[in-house]
Protein backbone atom coordinates (compact mmCIF):
# COMPACT_ATOMS: atom_id res chain seq x y z
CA UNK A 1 -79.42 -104.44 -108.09
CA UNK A 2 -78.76 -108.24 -106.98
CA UNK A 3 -80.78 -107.23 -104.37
CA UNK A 4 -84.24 -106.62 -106.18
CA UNK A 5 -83.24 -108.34 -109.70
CA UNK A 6 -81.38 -111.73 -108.39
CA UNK A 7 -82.53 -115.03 -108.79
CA UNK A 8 -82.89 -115.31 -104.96
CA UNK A 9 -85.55 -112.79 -105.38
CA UNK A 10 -88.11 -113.79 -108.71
CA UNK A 11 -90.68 -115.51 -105.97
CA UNK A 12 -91.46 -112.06 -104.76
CA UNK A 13 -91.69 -111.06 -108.17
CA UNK A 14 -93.40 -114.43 -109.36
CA UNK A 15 -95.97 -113.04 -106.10
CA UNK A 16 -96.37 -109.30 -107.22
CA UNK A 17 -97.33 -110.72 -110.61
CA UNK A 18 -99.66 -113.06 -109.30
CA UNK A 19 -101.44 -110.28 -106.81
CA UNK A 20 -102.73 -109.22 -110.28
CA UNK A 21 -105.73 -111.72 -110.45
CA UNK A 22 -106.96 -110.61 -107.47
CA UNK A 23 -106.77 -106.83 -108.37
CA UNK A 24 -108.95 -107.27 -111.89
CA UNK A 25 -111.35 -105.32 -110.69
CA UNK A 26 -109.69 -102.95 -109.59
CA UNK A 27 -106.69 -102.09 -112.23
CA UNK A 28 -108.69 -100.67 -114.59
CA UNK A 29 -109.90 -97.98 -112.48
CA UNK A 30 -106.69 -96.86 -111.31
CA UNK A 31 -105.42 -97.06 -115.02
CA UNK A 32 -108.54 -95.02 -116.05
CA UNK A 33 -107.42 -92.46 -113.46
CA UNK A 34 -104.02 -92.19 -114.58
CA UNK A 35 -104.91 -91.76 -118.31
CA UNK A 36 -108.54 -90.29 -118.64
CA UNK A 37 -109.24 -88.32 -115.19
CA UNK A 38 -107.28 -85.05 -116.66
CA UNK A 39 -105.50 -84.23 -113.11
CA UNK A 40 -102.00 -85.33 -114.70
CA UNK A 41 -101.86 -81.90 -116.83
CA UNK A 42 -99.04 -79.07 -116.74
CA UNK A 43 -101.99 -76.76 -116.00
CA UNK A 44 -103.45 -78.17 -112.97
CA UNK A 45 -102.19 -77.81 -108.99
CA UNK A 46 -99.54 -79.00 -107.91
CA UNK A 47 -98.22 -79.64 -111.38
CA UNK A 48 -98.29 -76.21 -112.54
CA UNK A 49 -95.86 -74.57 -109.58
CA UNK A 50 -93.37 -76.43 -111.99
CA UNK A 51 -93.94 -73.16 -114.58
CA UNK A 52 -93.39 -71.43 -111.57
CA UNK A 53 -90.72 -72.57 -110.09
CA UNK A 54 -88.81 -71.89 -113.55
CA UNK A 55 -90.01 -68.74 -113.49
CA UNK A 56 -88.99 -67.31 -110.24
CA UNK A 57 -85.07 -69.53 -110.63
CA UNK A 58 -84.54 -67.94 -114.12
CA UNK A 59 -86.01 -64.55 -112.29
CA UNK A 60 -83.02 -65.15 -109.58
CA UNK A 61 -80.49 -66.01 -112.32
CA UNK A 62 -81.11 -62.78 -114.27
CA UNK A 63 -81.00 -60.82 -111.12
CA UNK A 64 -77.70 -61.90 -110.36
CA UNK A 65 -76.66 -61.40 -113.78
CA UNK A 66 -77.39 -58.04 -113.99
CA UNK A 67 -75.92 -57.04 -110.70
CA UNK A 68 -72.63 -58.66 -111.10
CA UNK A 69 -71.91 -56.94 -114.41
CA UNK A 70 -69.35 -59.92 -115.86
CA UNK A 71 -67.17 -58.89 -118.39
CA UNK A 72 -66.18 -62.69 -119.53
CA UNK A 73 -62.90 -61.57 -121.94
CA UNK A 74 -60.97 -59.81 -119.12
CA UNK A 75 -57.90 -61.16 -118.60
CA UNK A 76 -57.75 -62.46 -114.93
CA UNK A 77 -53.88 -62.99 -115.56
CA UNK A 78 -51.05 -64.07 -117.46
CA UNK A 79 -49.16 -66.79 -117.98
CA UNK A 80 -45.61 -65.95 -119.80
CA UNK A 81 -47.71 -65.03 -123.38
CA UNK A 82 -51.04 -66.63 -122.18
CA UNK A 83 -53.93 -64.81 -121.03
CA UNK A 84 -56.13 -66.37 -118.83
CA UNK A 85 -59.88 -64.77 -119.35
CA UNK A 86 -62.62 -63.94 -116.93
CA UNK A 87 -64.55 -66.32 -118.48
CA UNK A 88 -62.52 -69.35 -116.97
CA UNK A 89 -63.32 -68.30 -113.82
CA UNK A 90 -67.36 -68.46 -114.77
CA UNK A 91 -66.76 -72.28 -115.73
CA UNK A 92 -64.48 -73.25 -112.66
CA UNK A 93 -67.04 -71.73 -110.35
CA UNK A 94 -69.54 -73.58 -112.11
CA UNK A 95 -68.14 -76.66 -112.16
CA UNK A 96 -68.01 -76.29 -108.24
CA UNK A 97 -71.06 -75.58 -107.16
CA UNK A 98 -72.55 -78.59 -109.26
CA UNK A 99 -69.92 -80.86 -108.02
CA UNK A 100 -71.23 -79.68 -104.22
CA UNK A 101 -74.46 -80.67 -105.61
CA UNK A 102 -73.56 -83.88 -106.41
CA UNK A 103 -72.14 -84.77 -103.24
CA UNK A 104 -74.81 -83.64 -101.39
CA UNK A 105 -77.16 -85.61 -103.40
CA UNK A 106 -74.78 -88.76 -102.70
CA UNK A 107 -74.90 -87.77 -98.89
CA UNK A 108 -78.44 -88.01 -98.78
CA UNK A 109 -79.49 -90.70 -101.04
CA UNK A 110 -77.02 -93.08 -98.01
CA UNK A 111 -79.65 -91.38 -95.58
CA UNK A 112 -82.72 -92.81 -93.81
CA UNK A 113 -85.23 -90.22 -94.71
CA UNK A 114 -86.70 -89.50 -98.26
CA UNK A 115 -87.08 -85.97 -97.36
CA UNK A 116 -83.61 -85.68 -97.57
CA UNK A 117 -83.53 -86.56 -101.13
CA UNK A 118 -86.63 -84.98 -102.31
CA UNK A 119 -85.17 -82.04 -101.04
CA UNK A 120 -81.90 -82.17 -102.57
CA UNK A 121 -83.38 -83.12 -105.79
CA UNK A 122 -85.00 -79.63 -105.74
CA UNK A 123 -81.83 -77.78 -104.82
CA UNK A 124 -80.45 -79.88 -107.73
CA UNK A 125 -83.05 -78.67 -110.09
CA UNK A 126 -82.07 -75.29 -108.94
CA UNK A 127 -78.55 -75.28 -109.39
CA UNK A 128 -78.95 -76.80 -112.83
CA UNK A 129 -80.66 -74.46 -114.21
CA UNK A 130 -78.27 -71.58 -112.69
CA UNK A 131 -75.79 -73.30 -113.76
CA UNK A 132 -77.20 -72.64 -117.22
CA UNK A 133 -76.85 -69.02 -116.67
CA UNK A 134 -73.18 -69.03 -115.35
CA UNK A 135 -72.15 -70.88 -118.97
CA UNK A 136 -74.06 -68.19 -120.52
CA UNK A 137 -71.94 -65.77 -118.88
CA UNK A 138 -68.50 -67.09 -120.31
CA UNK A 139 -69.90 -65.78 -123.84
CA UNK A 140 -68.08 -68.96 -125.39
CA UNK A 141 -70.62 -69.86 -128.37
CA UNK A 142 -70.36 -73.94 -127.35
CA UNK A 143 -71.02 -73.10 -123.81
CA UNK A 144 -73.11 -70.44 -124.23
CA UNK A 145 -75.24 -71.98 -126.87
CA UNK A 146 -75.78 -75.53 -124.40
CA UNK A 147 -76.96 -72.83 -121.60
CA UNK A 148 -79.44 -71.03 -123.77
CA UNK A 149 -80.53 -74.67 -124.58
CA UNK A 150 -81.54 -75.76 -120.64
CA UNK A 151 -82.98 -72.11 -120.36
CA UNK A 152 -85.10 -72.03 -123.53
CA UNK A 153 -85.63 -76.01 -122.97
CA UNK A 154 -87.19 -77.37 -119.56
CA UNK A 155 -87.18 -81.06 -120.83
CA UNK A 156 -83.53 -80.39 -121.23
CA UNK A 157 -83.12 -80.38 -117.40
CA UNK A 158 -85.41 -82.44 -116.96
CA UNK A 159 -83.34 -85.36 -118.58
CA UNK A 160 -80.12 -84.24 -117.42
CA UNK A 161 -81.86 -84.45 -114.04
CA UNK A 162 -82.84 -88.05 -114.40
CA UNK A 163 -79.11 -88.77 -115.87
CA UNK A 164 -77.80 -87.76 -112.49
CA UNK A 165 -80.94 -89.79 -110.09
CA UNK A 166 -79.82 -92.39 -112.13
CA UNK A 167 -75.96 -92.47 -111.67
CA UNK A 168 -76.09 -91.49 -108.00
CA UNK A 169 -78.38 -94.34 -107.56
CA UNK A 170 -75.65 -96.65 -108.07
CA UNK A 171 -73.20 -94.16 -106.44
CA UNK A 172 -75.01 -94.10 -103.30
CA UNK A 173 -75.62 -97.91 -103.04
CA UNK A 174 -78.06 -98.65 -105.79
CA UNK A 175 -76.33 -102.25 -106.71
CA UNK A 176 -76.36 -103.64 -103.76
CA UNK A 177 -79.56 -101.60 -101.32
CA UNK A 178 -82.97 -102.14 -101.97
CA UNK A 179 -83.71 -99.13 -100.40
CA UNK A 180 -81.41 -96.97 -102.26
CA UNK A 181 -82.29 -98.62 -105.81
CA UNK A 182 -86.48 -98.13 -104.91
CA UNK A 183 -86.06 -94.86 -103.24
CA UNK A 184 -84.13 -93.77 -106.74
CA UNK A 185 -86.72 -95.50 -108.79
CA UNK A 186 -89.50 -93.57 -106.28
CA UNK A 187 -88.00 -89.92 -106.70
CA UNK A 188 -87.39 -90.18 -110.90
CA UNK A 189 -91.38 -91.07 -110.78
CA UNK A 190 -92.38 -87.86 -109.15
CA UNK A 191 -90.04 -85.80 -110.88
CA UNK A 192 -91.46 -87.23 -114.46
CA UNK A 193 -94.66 -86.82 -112.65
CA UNK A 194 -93.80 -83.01 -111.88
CA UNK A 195 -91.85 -82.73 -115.13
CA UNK A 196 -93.94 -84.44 -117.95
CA UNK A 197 -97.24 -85.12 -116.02
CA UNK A 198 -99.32 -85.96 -118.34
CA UNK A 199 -97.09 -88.46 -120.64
CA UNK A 200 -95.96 -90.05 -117.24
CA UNK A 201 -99.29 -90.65 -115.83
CA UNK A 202 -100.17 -91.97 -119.30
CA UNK A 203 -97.56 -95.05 -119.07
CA UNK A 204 -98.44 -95.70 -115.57
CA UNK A 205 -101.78 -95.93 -116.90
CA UNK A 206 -100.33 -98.64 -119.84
CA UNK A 207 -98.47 -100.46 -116.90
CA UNK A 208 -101.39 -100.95 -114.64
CA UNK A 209 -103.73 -102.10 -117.69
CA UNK A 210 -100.46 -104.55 -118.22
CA UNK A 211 -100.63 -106.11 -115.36
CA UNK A 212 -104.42 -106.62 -116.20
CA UNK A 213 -104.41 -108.63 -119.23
CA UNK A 214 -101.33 -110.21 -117.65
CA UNK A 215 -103.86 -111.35 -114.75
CA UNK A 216 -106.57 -111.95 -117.41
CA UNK A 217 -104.31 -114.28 -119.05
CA UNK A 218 -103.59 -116.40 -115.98
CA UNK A 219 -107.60 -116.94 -115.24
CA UNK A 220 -108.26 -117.44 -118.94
CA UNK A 221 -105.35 -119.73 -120.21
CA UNK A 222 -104.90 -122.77 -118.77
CA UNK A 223 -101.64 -124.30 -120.03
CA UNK A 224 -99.72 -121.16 -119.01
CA UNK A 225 -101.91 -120.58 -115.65
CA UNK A 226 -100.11 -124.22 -114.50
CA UNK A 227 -96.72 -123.46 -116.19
CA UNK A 228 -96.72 -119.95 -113.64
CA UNK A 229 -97.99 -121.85 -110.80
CA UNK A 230 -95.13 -124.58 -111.28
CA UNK A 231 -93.03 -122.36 -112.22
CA UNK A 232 -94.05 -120.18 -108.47
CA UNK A 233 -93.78 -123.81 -106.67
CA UNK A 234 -89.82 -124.11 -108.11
CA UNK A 235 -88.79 -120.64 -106.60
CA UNK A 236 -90.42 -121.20 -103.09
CA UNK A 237 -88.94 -124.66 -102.89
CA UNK A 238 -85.46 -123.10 -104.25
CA UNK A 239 -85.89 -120.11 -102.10
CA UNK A 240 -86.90 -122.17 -98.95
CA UNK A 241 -83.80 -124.95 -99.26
CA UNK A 242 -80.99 -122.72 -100.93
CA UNK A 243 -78.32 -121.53 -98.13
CA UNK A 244 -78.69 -118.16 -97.23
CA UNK A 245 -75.95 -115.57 -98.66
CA UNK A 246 -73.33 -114.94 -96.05
């Protein structure tokens, strides 16, 4: 995070800003396309294979279900007067599989190739939502009920999904990569994108129209035009004479 947030680094932030005046014409168009073009909708390609995708996991999930015939109140075995149920066994295996989930996430987020997240975001997605039937399987009402609720719920997922991009940012070098923190900030974009398409492209739409009356402002007001450009002038100077970080 020192890495794209530090005070070493507000000229190239002081500069993105700035880009803004030259863009004026353009940033509205791009925000029009985000909020009024009607391509960021649930119902349109590639968008909709989210339904899909739901569709054919929770299809997989049921399969399995009904083949494996759990019975989650068998004992699997004692312990002097305690009983240990089947249904333990449903949460340890569980807990497992998302845990080899997680790692592999962590693996690939210290990689050099996006694809390797991307895809391990989707395997992520997957599991999660098996996972939802496996805790529906230990017929425990918490458990059981917090399953039904990622089944019935895709937004559920979807926000347990960022939860996780978010921590295995850091996990995987997010505090002190660039590339890690914006490759993390890159992938919870398209999965909002995927997820929520139309509310996402909606406040990418606000941001870009931002950064227009923040560009507007700089042309039209004077006082704060030369308090930014001084204020761009300390940086540089700072930037150019400081002593690199060893």
């Amino acid at each position: 995070m020192r890495d794209v947030l530090g005070s070493r680094n507000w000229i190239y932030w002081w500069a993105t800003l700035t880009t803004s005046v030259f863009l004026s014409s353009w940033l509205p168009t791009i925000a029009g396309f985000f909020r009024d073009s009607g391509f960021f909708s649930p119902n349109t390609f590639p968008f909709s294979l989210v339904k899909g995708l739901n569709q054919w996991i929770d299809s997989i999930a049921q399969n399995i279900e009904n083949s494996v015939q759990f019975n989650p109140n068998a004992a699997l075995f004692a312990i002097g007067s305690i009983q240990v149920h089947a249904w333990v066994l449903a949460v340890v295996v569980g807990l497992l599989v998302l845990g080899g989930a997680v790692a592999l996430y962590v693996r690939a987020l210290k990689s050099s190739a996006l694809g390797d997240d991307i895809l391990t975001l989707l395997a992520l997605y997957f599991i999660l939502r098996v996972e939802a039937y496996i805790i529906g399987l230990t017929n425990v009402a918490p458990l059981e009920g917090a399953g039904n609720i990622v089944i019935e719920n895709p937004l559920v997922g979807f926000w347990v999904m960022m939860f996780f991009l978010f921590v295995l940012i850091f996990m995987g070098g997010g505090l002190h990569s660039r590339r890690a923190f914006w490759r993390g900030l890159l992938e919870a974009v398209l999965i909002a994108l995927f997820v929520l398409p139309t509310e996402t492209a909606n406040a990418l739409g606000l941001m870009f129209l931002g950064l227009y009356a923040f560009g507007n402002l700089l042309t039209t007001n004077l006082v704060f035009g030369i308090f930014w450009g001084m204020a761009g002038v300390f940086m540089a100077l700072t930037r150019l004479t400081g002593t690199a970080a060893t």
